[in-house]
Protein backbone atom coordinates (compact mmCIF):
# COMPACT_ATOMS: atom_id res chain seq x y z
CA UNK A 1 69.14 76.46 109.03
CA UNK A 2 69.95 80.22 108.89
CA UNK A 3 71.70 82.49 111.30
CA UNK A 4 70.36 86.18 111.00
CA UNK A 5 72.08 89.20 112.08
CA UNK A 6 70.34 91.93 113.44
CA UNK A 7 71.61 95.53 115.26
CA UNK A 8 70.26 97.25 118.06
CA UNK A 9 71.20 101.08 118.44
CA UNK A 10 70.33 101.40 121.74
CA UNK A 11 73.28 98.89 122.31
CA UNK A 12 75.01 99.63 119.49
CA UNK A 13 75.84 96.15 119.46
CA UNK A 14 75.08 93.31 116.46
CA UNK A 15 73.58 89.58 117.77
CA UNK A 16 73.06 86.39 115.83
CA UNK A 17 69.73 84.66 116.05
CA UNK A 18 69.59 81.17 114.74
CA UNK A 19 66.20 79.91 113.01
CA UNK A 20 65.23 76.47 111.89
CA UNK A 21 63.55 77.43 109.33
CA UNK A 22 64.10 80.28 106.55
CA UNK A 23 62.48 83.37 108.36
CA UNK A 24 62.76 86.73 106.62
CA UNK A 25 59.88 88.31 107.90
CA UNK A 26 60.46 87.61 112.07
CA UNK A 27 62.24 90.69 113.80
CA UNK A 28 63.42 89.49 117.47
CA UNK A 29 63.51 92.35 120.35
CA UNK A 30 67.56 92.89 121.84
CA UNK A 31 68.18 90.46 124.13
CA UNK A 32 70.34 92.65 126.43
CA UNK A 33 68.06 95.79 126.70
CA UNK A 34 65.02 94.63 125.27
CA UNK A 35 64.39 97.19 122.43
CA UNK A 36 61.78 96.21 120.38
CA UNK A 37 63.17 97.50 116.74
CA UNK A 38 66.51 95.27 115.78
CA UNK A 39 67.79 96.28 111.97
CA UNK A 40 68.42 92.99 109.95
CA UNK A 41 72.05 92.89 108.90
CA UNK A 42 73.44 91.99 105.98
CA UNK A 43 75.96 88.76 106.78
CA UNK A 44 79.24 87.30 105.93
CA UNK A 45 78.23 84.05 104.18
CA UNK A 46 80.25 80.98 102.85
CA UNK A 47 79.69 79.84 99.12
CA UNK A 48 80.67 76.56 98.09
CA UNK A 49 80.66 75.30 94.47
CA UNK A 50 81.98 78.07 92.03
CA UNK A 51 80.69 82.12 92.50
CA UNK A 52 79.60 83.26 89.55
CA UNK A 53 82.55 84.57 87.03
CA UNK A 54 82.00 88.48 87.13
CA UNK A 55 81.63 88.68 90.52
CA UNK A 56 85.33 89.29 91.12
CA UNK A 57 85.32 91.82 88.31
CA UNK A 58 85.39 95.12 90.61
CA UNK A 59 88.23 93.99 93.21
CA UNK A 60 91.70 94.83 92.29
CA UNK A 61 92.20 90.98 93.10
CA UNK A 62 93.81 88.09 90.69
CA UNK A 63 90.03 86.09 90.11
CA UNK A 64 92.07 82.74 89.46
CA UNK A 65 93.95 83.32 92.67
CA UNK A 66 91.11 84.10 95.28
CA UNK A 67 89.07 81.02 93.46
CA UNK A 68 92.16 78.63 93.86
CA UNK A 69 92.45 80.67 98.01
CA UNK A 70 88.85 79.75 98.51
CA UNK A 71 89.38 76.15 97.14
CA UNK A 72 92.73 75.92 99.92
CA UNK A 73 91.15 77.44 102.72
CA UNK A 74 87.47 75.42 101.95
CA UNK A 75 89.78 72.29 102.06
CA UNK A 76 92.18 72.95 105.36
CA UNK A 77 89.36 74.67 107.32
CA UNK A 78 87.58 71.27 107.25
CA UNK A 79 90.55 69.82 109.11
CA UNK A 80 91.45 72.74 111.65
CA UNK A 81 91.03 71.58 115.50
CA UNK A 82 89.04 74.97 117.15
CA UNK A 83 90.65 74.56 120.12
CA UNK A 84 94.03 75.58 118.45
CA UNK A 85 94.03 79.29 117.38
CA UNK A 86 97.03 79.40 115.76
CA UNK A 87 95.92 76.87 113.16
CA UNK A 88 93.15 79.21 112.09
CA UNK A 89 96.07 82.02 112.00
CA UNK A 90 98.11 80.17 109.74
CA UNK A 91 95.49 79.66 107.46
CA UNK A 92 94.50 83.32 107.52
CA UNK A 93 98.08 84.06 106.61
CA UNK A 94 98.26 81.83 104.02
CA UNK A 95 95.08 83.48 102.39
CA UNK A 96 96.88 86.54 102.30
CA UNK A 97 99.90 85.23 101.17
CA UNK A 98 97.69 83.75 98.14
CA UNK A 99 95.79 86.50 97.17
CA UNK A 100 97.59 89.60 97.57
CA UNK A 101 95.50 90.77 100.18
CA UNK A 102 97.16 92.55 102.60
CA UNK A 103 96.45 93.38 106.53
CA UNK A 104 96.24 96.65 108.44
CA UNK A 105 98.54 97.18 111.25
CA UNK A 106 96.35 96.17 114.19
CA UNK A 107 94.96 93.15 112.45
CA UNK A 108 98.71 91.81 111.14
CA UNK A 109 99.50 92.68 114.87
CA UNK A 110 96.87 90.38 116.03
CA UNK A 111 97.65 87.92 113.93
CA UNK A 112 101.08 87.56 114.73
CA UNK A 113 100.36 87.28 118.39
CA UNK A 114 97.84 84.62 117.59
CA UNK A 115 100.59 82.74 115.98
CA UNK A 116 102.64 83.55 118.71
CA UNK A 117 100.07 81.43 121.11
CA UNK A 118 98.96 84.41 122.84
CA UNK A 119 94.78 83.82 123.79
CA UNK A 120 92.55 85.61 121.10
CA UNK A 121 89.99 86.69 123.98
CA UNK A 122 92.85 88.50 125.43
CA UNK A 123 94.31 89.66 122.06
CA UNK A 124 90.34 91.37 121.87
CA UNK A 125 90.05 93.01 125.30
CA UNK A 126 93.69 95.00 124.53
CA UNK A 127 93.35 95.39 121.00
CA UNK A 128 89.52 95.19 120.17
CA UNK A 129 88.74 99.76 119.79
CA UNK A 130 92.27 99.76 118.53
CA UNK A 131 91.20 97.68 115.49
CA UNK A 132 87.79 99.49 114.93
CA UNK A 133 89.51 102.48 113.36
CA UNK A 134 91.46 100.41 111.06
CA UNK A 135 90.20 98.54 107.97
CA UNK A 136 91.48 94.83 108.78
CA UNK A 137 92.32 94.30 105.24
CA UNK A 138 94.30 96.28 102.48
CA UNK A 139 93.20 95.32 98.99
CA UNK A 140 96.30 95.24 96.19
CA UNK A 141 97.01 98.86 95.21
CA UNK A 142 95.05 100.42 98.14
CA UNK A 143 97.12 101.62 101.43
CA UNK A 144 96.15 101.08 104.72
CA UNK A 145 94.46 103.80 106.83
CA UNK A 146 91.86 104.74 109.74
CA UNK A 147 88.36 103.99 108.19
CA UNK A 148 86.82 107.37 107.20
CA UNK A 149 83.69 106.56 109.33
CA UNK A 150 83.86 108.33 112.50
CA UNK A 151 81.86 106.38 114.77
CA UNK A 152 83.09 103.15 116.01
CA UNK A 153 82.23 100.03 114.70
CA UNK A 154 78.87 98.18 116.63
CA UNK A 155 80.17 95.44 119.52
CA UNK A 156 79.70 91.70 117.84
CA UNK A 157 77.54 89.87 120.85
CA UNK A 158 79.17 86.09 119.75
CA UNK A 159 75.74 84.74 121.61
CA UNK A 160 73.56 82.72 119.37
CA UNK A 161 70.33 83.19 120.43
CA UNK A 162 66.91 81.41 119.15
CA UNK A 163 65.22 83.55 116.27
């Protein structure tokens, strides 16, 4: 059962429509201000099993690390309790710590007061057009930096509305 992005520009916002069924052809209306014409999104997805072995080829990333990450974090995730934020930060950080990957100032900010037990909803209201300049993660032998993209990044509506 598939979850479908799609953006409205009127909003300027993103929202996630859950279908029951695989639906590639249905294009829902915004749910805040009704516009007709939503762009489909390309999504974050999960894999599980192995990805396919060139697929790492182009990141300056250690393949055998981020596979052995993946295996970690598929593992612990299944065991996290949602109601504890910090257990989802130390996981996070020890993704990092595994790959290489590093953080961008606001997000290894954020992090740190998530571990810190400070409440991620609040962490978003101060911090959230703070980190929209900022690319959250800094790939092994890149530096960190404001994105080049001068418009902010689209609001994420968390809502899961019916498709």
């Amino acid at each position: 059962m598939p979850i479908y992005e799609f953006y409205c520009k009127d909003c300027h916002t993103i929202f996630n429509f859950f279908s029951k069924t695989v639906n590639t052809k249905k294009v829902p209306g915004c749910p805040k201000c009704r516009n007709p014409k939503l762009t489909k999104q390309v999504s974050l997805f999960a894999v599980t099993g192995r990805a396919e072995e060139n697929s790492m080829d182009e990141l300056p990333v250690d393949a055998s690390k981020m596979e052995k990450a993946m295996e970690m974090m598929a593992k612990e995730s299944e065991n996290i309790n949602e109601d504890d934020p910090r257990q989802a930060a130390k996981l996070m950080r020890k993704l990092t710590d595994m790959t290489g990957v590093g953080l961008g100032q606001g997000m290894e900010e954020a992090l740190h007061r998530i571990e810190n037990g400070e409440d991620p909803e609040k962490i978003e209201a101060e911090m959230g057009d703070l980190m929209g300049d900022e690319d959250p993660f800094i790939l092994p032998g890149k530096k960190s930096g404001k994105r080049l993209e001068k418009n902010q990044a689209p609001r994420k509506d968390d809502t899961l509305y019916d498709l």
